[in-house]
N, C-alpha and C. Protein backbone atom coordinates (compact mmCIF):
# COMPACT_ATOMS: atom_id res chain seq x y z
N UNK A 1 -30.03 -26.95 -14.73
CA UNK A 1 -29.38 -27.06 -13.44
C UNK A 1 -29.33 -25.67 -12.80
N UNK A 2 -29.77 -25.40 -11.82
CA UNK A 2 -29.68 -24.35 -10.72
C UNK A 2 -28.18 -24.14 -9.84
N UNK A 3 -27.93 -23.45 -10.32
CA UNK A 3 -26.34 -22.90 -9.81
C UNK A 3 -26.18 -21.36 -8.90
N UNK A 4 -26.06 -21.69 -7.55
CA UNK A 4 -26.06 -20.63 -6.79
C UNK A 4 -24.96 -19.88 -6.44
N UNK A 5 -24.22 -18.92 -6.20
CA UNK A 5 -23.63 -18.49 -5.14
C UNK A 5 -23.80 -18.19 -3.80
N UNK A 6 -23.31 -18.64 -2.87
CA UNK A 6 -24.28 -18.37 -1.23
C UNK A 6 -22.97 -17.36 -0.63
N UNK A 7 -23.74 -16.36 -0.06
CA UNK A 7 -23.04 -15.66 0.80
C UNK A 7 -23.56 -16.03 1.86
N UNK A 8 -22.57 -15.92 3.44
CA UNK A 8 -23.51 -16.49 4.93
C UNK A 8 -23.14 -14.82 4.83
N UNK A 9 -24.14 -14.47 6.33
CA UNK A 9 -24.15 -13.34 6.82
C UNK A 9 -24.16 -13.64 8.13
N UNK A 10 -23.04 -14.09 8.91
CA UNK A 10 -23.37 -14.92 10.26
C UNK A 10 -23.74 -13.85 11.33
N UNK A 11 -24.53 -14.60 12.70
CA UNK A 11 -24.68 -13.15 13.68
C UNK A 11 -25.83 -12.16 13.20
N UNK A 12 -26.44 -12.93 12.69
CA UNK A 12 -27.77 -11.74 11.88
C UNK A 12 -28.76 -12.24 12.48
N UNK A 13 -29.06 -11.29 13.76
CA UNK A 13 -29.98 -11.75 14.80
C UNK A 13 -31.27 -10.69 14.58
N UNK A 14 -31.09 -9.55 14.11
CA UNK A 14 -32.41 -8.50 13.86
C UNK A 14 -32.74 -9.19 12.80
N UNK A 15 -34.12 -9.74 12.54
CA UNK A 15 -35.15 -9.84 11.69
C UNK A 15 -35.17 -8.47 10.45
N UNK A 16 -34.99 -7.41 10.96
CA UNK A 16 -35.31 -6.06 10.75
C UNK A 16 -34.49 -6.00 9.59
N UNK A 17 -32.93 -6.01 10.19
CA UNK A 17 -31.88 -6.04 8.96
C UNK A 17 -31.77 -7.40 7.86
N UNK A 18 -32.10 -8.38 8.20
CA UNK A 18 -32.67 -9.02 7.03
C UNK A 18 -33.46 -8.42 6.01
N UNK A 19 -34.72 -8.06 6.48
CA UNK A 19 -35.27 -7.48 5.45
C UNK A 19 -35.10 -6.43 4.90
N UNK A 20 -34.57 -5.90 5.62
CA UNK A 20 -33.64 -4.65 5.14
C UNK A 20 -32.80 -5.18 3.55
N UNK A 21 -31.97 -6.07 4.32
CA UNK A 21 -31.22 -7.15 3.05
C UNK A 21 -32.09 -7.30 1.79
N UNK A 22 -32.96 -8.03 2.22
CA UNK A 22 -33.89 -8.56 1.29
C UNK A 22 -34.50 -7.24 0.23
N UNK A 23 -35.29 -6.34 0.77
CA UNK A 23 -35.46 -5.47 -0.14
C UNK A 23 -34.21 -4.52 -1.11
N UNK A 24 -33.13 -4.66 -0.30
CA UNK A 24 -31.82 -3.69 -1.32
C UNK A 24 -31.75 -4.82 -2.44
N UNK A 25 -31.70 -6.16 -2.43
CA UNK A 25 -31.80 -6.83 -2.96
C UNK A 25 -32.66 -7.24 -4.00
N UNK A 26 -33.97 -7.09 -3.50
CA UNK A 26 -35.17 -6.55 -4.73
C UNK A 26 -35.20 -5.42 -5.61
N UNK A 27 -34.56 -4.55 -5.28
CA UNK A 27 -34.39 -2.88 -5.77
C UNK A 27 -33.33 -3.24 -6.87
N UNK A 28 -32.43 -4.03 -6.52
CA UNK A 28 -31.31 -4.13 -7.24
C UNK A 28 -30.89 -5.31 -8.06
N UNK A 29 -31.51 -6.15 -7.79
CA UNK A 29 -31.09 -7.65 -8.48
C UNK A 29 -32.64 -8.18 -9.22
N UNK A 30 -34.22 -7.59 -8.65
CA UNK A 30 -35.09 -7.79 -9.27
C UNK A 30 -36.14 -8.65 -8.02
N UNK A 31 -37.51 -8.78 -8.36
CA UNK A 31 -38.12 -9.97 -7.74
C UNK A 31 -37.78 -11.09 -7.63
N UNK A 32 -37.67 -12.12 -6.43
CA UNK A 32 -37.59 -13.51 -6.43
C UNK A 32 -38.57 -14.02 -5.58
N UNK A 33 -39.02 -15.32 -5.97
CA UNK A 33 -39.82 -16.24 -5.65
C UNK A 33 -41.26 -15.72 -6.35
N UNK A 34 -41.40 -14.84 -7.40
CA UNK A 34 -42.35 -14.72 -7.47
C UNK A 34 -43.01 -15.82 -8.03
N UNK A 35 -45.01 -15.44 -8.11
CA UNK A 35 -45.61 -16.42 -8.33
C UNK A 35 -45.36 -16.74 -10.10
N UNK A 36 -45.67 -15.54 -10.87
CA UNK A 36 -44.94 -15.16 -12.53
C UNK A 36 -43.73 -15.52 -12.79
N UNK A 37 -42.37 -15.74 -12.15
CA UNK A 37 -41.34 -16.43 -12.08
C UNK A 37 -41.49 -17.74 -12.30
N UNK A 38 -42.42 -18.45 -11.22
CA UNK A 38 -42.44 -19.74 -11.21
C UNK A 38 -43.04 -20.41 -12.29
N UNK A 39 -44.48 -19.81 -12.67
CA UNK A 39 -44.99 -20.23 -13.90
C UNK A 39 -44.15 -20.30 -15.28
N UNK A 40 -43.59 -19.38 -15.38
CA UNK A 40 -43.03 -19.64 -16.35
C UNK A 40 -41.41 -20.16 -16.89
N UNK A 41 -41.10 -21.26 -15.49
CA UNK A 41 -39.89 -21.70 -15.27
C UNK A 41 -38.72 -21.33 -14.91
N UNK A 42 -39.05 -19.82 -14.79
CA UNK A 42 -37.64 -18.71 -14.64
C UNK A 42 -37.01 -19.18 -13.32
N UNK A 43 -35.44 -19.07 -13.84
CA UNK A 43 -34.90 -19.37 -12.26
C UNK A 43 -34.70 -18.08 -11.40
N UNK A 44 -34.75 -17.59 -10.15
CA UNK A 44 -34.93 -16.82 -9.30
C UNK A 44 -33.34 -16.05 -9.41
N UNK A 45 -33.33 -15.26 -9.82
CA UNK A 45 -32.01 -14.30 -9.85
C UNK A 45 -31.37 -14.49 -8.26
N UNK A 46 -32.29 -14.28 -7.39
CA UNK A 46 -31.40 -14.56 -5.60
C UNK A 46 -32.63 -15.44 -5.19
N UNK A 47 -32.32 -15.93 -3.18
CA UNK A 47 -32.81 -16.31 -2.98
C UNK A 47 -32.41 -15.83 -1.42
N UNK A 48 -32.88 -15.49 -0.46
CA UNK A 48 -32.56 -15.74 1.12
C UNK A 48 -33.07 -16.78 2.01
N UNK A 49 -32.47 -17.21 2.88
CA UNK A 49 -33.35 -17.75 4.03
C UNK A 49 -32.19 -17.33 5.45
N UNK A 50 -33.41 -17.46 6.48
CA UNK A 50 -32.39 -17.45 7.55
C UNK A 50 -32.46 -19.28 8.93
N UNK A 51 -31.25 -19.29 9.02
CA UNK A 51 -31.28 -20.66 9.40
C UNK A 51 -30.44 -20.49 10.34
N UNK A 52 -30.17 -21.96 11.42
CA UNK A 52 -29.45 -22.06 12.65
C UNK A 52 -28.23 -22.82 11.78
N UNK A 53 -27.22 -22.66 12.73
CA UNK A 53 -25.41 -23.12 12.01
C UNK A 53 -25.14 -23.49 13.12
N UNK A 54 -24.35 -24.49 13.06
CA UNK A 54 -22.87 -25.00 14.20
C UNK A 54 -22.05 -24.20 13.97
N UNK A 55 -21.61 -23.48 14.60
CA UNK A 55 -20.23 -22.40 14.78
C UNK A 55 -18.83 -23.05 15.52
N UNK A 56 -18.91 -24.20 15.65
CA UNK A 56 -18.12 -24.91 16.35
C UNK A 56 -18.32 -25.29 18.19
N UNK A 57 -18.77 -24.14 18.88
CA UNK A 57 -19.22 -24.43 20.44
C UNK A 57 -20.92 -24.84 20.30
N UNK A 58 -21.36 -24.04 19.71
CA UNK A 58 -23.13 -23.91 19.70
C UNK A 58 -23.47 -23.59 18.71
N UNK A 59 -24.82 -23.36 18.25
CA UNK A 59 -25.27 -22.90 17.10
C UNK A 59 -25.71 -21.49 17.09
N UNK A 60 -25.85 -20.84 16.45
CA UNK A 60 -26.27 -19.45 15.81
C UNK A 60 -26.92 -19.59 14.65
N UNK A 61 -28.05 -18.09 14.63
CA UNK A 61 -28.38 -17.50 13.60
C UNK A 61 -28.02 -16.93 12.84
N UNK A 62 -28.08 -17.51 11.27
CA UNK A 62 -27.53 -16.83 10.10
C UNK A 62 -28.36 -16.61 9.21
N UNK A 63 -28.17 -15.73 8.09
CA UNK A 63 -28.94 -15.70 7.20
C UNK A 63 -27.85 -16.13 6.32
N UNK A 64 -27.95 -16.85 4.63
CA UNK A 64 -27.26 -16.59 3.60
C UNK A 64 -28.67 -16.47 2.28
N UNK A 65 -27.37 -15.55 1.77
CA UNK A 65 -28.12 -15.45 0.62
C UNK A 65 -27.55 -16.16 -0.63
N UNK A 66 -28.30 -16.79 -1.43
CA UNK A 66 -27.61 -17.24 -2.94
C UNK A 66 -28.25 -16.29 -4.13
N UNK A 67 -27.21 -16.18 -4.84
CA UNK A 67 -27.26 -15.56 -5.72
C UNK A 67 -27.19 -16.39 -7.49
N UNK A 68 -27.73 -16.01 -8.76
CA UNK A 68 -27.42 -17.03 -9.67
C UNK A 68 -26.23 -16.24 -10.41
N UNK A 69 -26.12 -14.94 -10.37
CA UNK A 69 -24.82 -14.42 -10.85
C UNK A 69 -23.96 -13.90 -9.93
N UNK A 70 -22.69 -14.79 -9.76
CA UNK A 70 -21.15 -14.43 -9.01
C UNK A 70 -20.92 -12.82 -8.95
N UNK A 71 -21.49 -11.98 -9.95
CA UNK A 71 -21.27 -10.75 -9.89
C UNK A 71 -22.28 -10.23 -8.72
N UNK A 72 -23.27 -10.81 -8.58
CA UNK A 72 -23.87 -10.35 -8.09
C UNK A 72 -24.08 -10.41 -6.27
N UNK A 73 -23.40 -11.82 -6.23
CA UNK A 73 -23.17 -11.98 -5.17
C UNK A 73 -21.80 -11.03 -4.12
N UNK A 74 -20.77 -11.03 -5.70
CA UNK A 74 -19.74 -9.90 -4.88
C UNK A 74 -20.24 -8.63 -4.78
N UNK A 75 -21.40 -8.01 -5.23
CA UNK A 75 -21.65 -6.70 -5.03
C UNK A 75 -22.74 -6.89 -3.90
N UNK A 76 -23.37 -7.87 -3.28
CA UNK A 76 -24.07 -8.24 -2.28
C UNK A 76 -22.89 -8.31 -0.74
N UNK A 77 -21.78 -8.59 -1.35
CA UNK A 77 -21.15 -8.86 -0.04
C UNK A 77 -20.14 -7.99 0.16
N UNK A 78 -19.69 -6.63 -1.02
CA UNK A 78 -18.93 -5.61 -1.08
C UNK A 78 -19.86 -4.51 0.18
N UNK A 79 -21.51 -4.40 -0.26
CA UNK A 79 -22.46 -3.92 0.26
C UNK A 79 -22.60 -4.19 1.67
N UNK A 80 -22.71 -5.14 1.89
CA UNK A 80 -23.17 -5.48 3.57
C UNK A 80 -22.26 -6.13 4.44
N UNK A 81 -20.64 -6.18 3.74
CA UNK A 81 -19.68 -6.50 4.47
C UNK A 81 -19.52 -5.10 5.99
């Protein structure tokens, strides 16, 4: 079973700082989605995407990220809070 932690990062309209995200995240938590990951069943230490949300009036752009260790997710959101 695949067990995530998701942080949202709401209001994350630069592309730029996503990936920004994304690589502190590689540096520090390891590769995900790789193709060597997948082959050999490993589950993905994180994961990002960025997606549209109901905010209650309209929708917005968010990114969240999930994480498979809780530790890791609070030092993801200590970081880019």
């Amino acid at each position: 079973m695949k067990i995530y932690t998701k942080v949202i990062v709401p209001r994350l309209y630069n592309y730029k700082e996503h990936t920004t995200m994304r690589s502190w995240c590689k540096e520090n938590f390891g590769a995900s989605n790789s193709k060597k990951a997948k082959d050999l069943g490993y589950l993905n230490p994180w994961y990002a995407k960025r997606e549209w949300y109901h905010n209650g009036s309209a929708f917005a752009r968010a990114s969240h990220f999930s994480f498979r260790n809780p530790a890791y997710a609070t030092l993801f959101a200590l970081r880019w809070s």
